[in-house]
N, C-alpha and C. Protein backbone atom coordinates (compact mmCIF):
# COMPACT_ATOMS: atom_id res chain seq x y z
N UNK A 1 -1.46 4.14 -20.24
CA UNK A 1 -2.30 3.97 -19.07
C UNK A 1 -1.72 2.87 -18.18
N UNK A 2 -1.88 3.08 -16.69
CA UNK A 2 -1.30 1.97 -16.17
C UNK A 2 -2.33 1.53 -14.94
N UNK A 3 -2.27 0.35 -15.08
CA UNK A 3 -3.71 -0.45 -14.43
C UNK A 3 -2.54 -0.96 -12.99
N UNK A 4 -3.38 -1.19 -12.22
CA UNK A 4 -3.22 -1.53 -10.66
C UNK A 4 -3.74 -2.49 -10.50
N UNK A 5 -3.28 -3.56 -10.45
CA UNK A 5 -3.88 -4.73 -9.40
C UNK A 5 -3.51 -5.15 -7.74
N UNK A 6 -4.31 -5.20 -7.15
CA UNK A 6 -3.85 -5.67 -5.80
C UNK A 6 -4.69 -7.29 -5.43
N UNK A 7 -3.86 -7.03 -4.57
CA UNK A 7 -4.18 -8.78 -3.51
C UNK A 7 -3.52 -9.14 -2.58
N UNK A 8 -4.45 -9.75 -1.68
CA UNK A 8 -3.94 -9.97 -0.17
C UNK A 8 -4.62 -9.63 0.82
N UNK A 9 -5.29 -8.79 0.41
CA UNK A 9 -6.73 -8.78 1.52
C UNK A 9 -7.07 -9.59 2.31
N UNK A 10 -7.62 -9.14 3.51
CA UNK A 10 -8.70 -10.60 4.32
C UNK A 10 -9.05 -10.01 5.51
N UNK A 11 -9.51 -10.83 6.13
CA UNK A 11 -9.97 -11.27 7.34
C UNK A 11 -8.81 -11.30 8.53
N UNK A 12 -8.43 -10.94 9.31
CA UNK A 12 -7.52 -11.65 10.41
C UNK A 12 -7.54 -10.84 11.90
N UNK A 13 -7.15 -12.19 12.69
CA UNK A 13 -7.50 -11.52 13.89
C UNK A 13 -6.47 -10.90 14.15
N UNK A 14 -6.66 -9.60 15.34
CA UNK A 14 -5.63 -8.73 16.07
C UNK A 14 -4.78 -9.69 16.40
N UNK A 15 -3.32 -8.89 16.14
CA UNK A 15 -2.27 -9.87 16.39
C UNK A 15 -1.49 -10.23 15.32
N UNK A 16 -2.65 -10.92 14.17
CA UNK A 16 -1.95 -11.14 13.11
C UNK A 16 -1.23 -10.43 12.24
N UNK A 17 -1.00 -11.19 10.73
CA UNK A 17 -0.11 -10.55 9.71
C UNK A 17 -1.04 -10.74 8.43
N UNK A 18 -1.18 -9.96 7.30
CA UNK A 18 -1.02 -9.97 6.20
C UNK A 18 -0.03 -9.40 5.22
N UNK A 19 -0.19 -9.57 3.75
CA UNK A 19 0.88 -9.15 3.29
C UNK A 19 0.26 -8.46 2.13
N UNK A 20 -0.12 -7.56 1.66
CA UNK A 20 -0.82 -6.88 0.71
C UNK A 20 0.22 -6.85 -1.18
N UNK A 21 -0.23 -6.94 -2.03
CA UNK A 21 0.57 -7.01 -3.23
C UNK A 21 0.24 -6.01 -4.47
N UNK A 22 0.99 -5.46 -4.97
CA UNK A 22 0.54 -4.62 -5.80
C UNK A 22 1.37 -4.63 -7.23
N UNK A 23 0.48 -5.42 -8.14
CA UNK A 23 1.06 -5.03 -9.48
C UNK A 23 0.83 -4.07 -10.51
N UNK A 24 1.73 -3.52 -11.33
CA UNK A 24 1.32 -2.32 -11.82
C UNK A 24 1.64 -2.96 -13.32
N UNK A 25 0.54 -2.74 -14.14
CA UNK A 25 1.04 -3.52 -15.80
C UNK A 25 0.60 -2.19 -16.59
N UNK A 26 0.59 -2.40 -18.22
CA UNK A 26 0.01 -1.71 -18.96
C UNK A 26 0.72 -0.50 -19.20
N UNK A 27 1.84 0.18 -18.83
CA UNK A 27 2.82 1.12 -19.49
C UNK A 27 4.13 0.79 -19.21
N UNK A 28 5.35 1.13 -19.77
CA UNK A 28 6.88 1.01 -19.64
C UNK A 28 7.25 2.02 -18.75
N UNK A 29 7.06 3.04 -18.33
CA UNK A 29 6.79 4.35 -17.21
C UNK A 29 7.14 3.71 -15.97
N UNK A 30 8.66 4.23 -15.48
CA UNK A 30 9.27 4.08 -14.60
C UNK A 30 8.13 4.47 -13.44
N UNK A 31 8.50 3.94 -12.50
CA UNK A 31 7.71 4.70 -11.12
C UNK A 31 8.39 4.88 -10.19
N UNK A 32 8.26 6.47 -9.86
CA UNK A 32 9.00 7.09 -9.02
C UNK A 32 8.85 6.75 -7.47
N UNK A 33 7.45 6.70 -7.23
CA UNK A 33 6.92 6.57 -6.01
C UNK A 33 5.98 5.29 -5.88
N UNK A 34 5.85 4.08 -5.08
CA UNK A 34 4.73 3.56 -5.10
C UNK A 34 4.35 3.18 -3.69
N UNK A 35 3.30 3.48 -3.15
CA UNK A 35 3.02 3.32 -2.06
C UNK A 35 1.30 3.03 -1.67
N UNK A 36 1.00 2.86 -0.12
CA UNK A 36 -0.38 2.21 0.42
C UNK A 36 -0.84 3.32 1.02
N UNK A 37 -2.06 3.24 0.71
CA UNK A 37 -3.07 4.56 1.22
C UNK A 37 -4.21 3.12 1.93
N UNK A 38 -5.01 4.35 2.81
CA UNK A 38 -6.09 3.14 3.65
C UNK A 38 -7.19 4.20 4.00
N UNK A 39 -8.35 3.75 3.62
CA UNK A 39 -9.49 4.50 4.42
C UNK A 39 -10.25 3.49 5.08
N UNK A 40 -10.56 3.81 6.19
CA UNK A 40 -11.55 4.05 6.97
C UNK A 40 -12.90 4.15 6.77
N UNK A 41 -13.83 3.52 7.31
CA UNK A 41 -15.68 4.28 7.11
C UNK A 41 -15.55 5.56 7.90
N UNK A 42 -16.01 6.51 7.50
CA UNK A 42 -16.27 7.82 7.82
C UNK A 42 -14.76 8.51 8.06
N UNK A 43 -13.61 8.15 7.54
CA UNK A 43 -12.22 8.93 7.86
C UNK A 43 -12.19 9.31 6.53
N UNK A 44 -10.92 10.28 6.35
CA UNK A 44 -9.97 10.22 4.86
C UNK A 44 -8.93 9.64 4.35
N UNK A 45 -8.93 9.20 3.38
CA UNK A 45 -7.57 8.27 2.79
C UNK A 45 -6.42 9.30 3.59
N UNK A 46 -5.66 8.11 4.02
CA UNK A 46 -4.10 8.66 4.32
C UNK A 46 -3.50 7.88 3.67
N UNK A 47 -1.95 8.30 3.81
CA UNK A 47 -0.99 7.65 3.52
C UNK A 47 -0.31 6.51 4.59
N UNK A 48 -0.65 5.29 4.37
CA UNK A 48 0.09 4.35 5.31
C UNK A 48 1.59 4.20 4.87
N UNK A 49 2.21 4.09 3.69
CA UNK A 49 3.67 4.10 3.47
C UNK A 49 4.08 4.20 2.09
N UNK A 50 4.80 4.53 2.11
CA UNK A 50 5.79 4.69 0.64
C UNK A 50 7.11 4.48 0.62
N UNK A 51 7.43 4.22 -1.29
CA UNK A 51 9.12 4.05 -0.98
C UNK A 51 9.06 4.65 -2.56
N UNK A 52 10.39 5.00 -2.78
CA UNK A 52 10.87 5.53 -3.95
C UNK A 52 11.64 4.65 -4.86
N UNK A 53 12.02 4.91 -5.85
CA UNK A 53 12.50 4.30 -6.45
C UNK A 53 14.00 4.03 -5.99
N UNK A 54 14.82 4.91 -5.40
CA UNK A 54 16.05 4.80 -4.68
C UNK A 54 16.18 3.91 -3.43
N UNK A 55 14.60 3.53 -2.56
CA UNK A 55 14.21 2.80 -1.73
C UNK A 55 14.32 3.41 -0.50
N UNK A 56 13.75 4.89 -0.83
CA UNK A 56 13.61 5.78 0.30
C UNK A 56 12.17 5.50 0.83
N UNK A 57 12.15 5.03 2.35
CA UNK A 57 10.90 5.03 2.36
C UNK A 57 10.15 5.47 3.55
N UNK A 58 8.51 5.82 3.91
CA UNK A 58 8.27 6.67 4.60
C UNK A 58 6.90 6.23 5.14
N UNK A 59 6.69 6.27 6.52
CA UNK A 59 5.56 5.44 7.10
C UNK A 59 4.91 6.52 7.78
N UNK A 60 3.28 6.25 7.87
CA UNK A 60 2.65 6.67 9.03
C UNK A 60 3.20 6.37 10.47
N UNK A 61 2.99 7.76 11.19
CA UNK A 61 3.52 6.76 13.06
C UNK A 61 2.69 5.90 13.08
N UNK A 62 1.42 6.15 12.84
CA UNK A 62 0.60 4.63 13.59
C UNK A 62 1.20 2.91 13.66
N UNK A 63 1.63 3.13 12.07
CA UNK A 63 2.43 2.02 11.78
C UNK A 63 3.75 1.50 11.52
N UNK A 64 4.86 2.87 11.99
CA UNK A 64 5.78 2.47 12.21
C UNK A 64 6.30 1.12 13.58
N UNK A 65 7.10 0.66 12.80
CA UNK A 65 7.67 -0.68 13.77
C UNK A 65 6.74 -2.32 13.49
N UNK A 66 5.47 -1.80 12.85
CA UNK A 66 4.44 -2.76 12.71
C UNK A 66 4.50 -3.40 11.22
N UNK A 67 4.70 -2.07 10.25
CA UNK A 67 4.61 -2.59 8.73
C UNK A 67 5.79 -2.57 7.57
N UNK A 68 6.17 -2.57 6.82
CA UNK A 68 7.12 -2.99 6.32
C UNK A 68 6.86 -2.36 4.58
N UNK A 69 7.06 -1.73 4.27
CA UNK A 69 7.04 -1.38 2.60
C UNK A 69 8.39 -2.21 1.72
N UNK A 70 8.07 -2.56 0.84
CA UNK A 70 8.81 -3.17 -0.13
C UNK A 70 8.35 -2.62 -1.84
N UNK A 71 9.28 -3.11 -2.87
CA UNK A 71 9.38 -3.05 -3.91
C UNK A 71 9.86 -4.11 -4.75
N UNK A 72 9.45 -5.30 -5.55
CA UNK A 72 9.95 -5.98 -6.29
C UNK A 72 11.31 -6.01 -7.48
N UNK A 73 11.94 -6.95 -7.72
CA UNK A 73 13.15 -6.20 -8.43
C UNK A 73 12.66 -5.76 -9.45
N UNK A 74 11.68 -6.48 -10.38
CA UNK A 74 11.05 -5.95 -11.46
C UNK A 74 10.30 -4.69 -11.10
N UNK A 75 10.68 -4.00 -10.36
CA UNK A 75 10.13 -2.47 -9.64
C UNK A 75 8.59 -1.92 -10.44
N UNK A 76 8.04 -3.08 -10.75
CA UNK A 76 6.84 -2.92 -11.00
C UNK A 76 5.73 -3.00 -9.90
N UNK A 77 6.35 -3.75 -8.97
CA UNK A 77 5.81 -4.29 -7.94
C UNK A 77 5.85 -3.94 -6.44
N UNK A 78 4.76 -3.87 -5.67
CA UNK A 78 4.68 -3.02 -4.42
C UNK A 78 4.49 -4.10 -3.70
N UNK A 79 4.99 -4.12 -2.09
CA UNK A 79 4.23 -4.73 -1.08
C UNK A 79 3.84 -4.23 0.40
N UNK A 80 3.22 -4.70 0.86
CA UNK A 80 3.04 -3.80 2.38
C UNK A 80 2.93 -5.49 3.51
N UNK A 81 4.08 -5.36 3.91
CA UNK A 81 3.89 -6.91 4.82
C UNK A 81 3.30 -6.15 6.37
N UNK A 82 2.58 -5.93 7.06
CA UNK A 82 1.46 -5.51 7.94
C UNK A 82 1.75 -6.60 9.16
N UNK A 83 2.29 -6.30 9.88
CA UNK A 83 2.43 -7.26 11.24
C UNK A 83 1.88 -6.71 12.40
N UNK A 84 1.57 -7.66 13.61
CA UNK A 84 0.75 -7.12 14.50
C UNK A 84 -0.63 -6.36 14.91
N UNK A 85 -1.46 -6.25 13.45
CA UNK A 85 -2.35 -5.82 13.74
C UNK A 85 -3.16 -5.87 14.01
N UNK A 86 -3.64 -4.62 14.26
CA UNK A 86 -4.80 -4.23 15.35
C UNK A 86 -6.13 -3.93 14.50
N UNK A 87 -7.06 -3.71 15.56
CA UNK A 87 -8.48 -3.63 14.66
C UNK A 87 -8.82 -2.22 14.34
N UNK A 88 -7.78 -1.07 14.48
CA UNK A 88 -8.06 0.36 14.03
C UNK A 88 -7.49 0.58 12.71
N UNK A 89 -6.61 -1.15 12.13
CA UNK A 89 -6.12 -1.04 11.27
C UNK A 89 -6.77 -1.28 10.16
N UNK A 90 -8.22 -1.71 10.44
CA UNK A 90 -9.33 -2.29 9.51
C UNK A 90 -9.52 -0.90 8.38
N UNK A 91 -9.39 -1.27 7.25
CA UNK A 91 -9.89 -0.28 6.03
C UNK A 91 -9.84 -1.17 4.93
N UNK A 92 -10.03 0.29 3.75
CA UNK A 92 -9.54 -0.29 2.13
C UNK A 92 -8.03 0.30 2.18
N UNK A 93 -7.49 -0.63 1.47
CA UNK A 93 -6.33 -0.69 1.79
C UNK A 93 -6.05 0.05 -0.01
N UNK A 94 -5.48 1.14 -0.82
CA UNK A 94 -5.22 1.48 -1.98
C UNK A 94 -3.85 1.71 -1.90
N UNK A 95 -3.46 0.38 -3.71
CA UNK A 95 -1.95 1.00 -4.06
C UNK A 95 -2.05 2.19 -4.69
N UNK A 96 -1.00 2.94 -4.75
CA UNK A 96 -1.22 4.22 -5.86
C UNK A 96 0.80 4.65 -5.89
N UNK A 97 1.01 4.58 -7.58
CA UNK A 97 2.24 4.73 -8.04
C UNK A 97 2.17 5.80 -8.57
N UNK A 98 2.98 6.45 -8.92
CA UNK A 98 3.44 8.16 -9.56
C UNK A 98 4.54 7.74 -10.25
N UNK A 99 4.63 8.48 -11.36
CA UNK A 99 4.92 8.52 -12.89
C UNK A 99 5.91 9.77 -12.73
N UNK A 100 5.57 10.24 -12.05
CA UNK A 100 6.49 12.20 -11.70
C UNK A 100 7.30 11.99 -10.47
N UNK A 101 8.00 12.75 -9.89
CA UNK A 101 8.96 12.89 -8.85
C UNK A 101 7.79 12.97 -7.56
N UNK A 102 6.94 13.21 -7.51
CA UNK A 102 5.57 13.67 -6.69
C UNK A 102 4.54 13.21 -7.09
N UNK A 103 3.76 13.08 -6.02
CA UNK A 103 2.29 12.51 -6.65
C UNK A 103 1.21 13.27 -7.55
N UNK A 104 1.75 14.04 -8.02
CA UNK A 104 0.92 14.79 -9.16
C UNK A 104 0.70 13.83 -10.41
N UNK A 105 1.35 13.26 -10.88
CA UNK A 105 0.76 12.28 -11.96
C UNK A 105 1.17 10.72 -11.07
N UNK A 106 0.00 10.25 -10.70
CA UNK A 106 -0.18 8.95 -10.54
C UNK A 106 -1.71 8.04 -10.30
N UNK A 107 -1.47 6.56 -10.18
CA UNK A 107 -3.00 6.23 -10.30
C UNK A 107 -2.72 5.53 -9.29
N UNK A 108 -4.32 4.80 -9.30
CA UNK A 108 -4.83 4.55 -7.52
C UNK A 108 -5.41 2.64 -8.38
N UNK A 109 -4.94 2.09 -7.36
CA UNK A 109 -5.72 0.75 -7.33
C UNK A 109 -6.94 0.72 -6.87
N UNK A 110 -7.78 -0.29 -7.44
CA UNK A 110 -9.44 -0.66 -6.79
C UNK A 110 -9.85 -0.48 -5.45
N UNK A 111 -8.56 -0.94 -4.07
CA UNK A 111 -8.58 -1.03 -3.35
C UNK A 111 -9.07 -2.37 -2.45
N UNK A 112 -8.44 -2.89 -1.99
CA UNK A 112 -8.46 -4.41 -0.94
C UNK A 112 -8.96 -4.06 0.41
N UNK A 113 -9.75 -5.04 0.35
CA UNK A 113 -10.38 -4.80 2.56
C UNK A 113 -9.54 -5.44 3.51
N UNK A 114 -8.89 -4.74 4.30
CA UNK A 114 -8.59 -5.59 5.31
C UNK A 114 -9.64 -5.25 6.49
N UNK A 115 -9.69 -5.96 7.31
CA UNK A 115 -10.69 -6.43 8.19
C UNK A 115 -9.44 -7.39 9.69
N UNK A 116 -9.44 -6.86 10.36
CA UNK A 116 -9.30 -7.16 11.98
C UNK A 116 -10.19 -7.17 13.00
N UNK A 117 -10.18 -8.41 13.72
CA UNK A 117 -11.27 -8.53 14.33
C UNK A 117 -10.41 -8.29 16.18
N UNK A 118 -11.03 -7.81 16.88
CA UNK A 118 -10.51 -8.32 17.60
C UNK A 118 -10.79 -9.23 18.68
């Protein structure tokens, strides 16, 4: 089983930056894919970005040029550094890693609030 922790959440005004963190513990299970999903009140989770294990990686337009996906060397580890944002960027912010070449086997973090005010 592999547990998700995140952190980095907050508060910040339009304009600003956060940096979101995602650790993945509790199995030896390479991860193929790990990336940030975000909902919205009343939307559906999308995909804000991903990267692969090769460090292929793949953004929403909304947030291309704005956000930044990363991977730790201990490739256990996810980040989403979030610059410039805006207040449409306000959601729960979820890590979620895959175990398979595709997201058919993978798990989802608790999920973090970000919040932009503007």
């Amino acid at each position: 089983q592999v547990q998700l922790v995140e952190s980095g959440g907050g508060l910040v005004q339009a304009g600003g930056s956060l940096r979101l963190s995602c650790a993945a513990s509790g199995s030896m299970a390479s991860f193929n894919i790990m990336g940030w999903y975000r909902q919205a009140p009343g939307k559906q989770r999308e995909l804000v970005a991903s990267i692969t294990s090769g460090g292929t990686t793949n953004y929403a337009d909304s947030v291309k040029g704005r956000f930044t996906i990363s991977r730790g060397n201990a490739q256990n580890t996810v980040y989403l550094q979030m610059n410039a944002l805006k207040p449409e960027d306000t959601a729960v912010y979820y890590c979620r890693v895959a175990v398979s070449v595709t997201w058919s086997r993978s798990y989802w973090g608790q999920g973090t609030q970000v919040t932009v005010s503007s």
